[in-house]
C-alpha atoms as a PDB file:
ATOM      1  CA  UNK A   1       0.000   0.000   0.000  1.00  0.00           C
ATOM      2  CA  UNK A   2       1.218   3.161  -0.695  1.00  0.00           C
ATOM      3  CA  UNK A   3       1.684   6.009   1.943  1.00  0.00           C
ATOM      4  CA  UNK A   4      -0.597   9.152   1.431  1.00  0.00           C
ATOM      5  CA  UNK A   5       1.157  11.876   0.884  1.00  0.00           C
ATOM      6  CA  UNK A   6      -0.116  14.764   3.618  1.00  0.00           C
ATOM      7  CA  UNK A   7      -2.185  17.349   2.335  1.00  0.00           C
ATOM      8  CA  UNK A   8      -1.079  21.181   2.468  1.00  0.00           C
ATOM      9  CA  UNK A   9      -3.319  23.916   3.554  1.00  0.00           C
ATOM     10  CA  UNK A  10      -3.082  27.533   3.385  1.00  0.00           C
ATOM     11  CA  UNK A  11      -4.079  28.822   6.783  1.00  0.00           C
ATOM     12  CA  UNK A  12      -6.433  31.758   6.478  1.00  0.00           C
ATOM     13  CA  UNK A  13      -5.326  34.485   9.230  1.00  0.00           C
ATOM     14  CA  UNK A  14      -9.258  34.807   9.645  1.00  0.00           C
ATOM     15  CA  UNK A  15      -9.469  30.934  11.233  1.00  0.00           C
ATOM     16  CA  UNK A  16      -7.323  32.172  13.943  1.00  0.00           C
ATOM     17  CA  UNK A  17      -8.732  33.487  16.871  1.00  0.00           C
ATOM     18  CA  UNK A  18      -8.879  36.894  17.698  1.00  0.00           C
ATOM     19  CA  UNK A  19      -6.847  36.194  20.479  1.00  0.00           C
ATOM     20  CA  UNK A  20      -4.864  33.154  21.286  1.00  0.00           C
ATOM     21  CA  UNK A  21      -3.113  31.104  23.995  1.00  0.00           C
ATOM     22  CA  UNK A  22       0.479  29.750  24.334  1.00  0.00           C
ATOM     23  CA  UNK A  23      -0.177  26.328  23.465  1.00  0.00           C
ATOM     24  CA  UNK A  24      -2.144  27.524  20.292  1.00  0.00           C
ATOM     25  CA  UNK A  25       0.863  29.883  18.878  1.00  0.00           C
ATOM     26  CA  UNK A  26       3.328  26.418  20.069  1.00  0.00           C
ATOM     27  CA  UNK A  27       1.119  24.539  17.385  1.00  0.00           C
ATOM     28  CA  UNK A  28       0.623  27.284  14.891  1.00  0.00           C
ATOM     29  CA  UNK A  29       4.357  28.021  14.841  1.00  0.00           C
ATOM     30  CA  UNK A  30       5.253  23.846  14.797  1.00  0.00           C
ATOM     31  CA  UNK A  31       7.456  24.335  17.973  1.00  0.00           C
ATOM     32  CA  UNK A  32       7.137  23.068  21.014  1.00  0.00           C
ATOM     33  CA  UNK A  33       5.498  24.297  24.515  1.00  0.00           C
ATOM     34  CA  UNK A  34       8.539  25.388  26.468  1.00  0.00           C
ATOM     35  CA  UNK A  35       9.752  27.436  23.154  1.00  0.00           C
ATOM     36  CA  UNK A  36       6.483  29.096  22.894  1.00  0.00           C
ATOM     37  CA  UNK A  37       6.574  30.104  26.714  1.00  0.00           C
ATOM     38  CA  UNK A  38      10.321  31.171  26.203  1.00  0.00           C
ATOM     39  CA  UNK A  39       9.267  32.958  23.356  1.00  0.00           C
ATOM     40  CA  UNK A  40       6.174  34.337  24.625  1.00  0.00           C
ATOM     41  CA  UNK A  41       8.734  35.878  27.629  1.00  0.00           C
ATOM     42  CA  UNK A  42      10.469  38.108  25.100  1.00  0.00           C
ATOM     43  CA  UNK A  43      10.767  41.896  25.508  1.00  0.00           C
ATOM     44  CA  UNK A  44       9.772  41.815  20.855  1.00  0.00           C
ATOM     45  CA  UNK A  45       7.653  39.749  21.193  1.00  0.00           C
ATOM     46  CA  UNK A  46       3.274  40.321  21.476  1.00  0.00           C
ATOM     47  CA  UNK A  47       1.531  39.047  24.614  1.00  0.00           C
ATOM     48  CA  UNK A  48      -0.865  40.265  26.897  1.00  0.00           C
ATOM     49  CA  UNK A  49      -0.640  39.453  30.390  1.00  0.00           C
ATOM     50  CA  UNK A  50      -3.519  39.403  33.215  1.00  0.00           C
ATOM     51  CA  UNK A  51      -2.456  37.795  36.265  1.00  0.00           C
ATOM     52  CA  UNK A  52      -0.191  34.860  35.248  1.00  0.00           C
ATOM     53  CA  UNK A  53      -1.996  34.281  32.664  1.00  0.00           C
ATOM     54  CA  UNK A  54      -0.551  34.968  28.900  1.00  0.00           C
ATOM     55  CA  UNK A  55      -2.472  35.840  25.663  1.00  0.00           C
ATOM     56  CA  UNK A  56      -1.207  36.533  22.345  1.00  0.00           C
ATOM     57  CA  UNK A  57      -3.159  38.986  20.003  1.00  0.00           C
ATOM     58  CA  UNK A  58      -3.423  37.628  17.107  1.00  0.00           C
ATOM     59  CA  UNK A  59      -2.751  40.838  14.528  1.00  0.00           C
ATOM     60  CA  UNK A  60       0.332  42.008  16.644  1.00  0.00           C
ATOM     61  CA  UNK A  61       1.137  38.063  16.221  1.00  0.00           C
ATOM     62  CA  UNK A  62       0.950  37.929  12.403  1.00  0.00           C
ATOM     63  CA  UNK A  63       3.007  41.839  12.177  1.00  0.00           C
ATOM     64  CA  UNK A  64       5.591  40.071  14.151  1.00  0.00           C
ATOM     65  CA  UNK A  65       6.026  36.425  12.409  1.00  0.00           C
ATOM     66  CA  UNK A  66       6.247  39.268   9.185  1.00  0.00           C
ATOM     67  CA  UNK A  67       8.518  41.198  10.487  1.00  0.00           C
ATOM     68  CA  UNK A  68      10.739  38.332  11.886  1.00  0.00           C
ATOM     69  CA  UNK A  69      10.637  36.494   8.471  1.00  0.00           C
ATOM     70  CA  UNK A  70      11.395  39.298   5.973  1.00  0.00           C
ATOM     71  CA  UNK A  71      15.129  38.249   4.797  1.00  0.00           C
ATOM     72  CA  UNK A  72      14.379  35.113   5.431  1.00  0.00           C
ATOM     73  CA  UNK A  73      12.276  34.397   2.310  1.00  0.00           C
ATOM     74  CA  UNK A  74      13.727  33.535  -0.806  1.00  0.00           C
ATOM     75  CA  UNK A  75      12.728  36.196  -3.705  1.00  0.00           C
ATOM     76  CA  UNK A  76       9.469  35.715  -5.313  1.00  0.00           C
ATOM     77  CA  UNK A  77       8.368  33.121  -2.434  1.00  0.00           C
ATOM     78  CA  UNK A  78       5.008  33.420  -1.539  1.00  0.00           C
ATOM     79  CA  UNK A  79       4.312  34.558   2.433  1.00  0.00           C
ATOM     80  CA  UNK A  80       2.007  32.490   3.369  1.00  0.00           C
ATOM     81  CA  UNK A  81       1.834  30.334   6.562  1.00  0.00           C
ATOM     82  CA  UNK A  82       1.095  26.732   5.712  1.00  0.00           C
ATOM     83  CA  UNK A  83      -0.087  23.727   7.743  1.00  0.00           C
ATOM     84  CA  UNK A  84       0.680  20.289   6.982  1.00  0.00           C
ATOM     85  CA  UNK A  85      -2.659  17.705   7.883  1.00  0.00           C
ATOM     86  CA  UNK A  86      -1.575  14.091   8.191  1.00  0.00           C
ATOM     87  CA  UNK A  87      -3.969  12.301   6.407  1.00  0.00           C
ATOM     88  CA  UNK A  88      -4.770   8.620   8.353  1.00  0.00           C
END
């Protein structure tokens, strides 16, 4: 049998939430829960804190993954943030 390839989907900035949690930017960014925290604890980057509890805006979020990818993209590459769905 041969393995499915998985299926790529552009994520529309509109199916985020307006506002989102630490564990939801860990998964949107692909990295793991103690980078998200770590990054979530930096002076650049977006959060808004109430108590101990952290929140990330999601427009401030999406200004700074463009801001912290421009150089980084090859000319002519589309910016566009992309998920990857397993298909089982």
């Amino acid at each position: 049998m041969q393995d499915a390839e998985p299926t790529v989907k552009k994520l529309e900035t509109d199916d985020l939430p307006p506002v989102l949690t630490v564990p939801e930017v860990a998964r949107l960014l692909r990295i793991g829960r103690a980078a998200a925290y770590e990054l979530a604890n930096r002076k650049d980057f977006p959060t808004i804190r109430v108590g101990r509890t952290i929140r990330i805006p999601r427009e401030p979020l999406l200004r700074w993954m463009e801001k912290t990818c421009e150089g980084n993209i090859a000319p002519g590459a589309e910016k566009s943030i992309i998920l990857k769905r397993s298909t089982r």
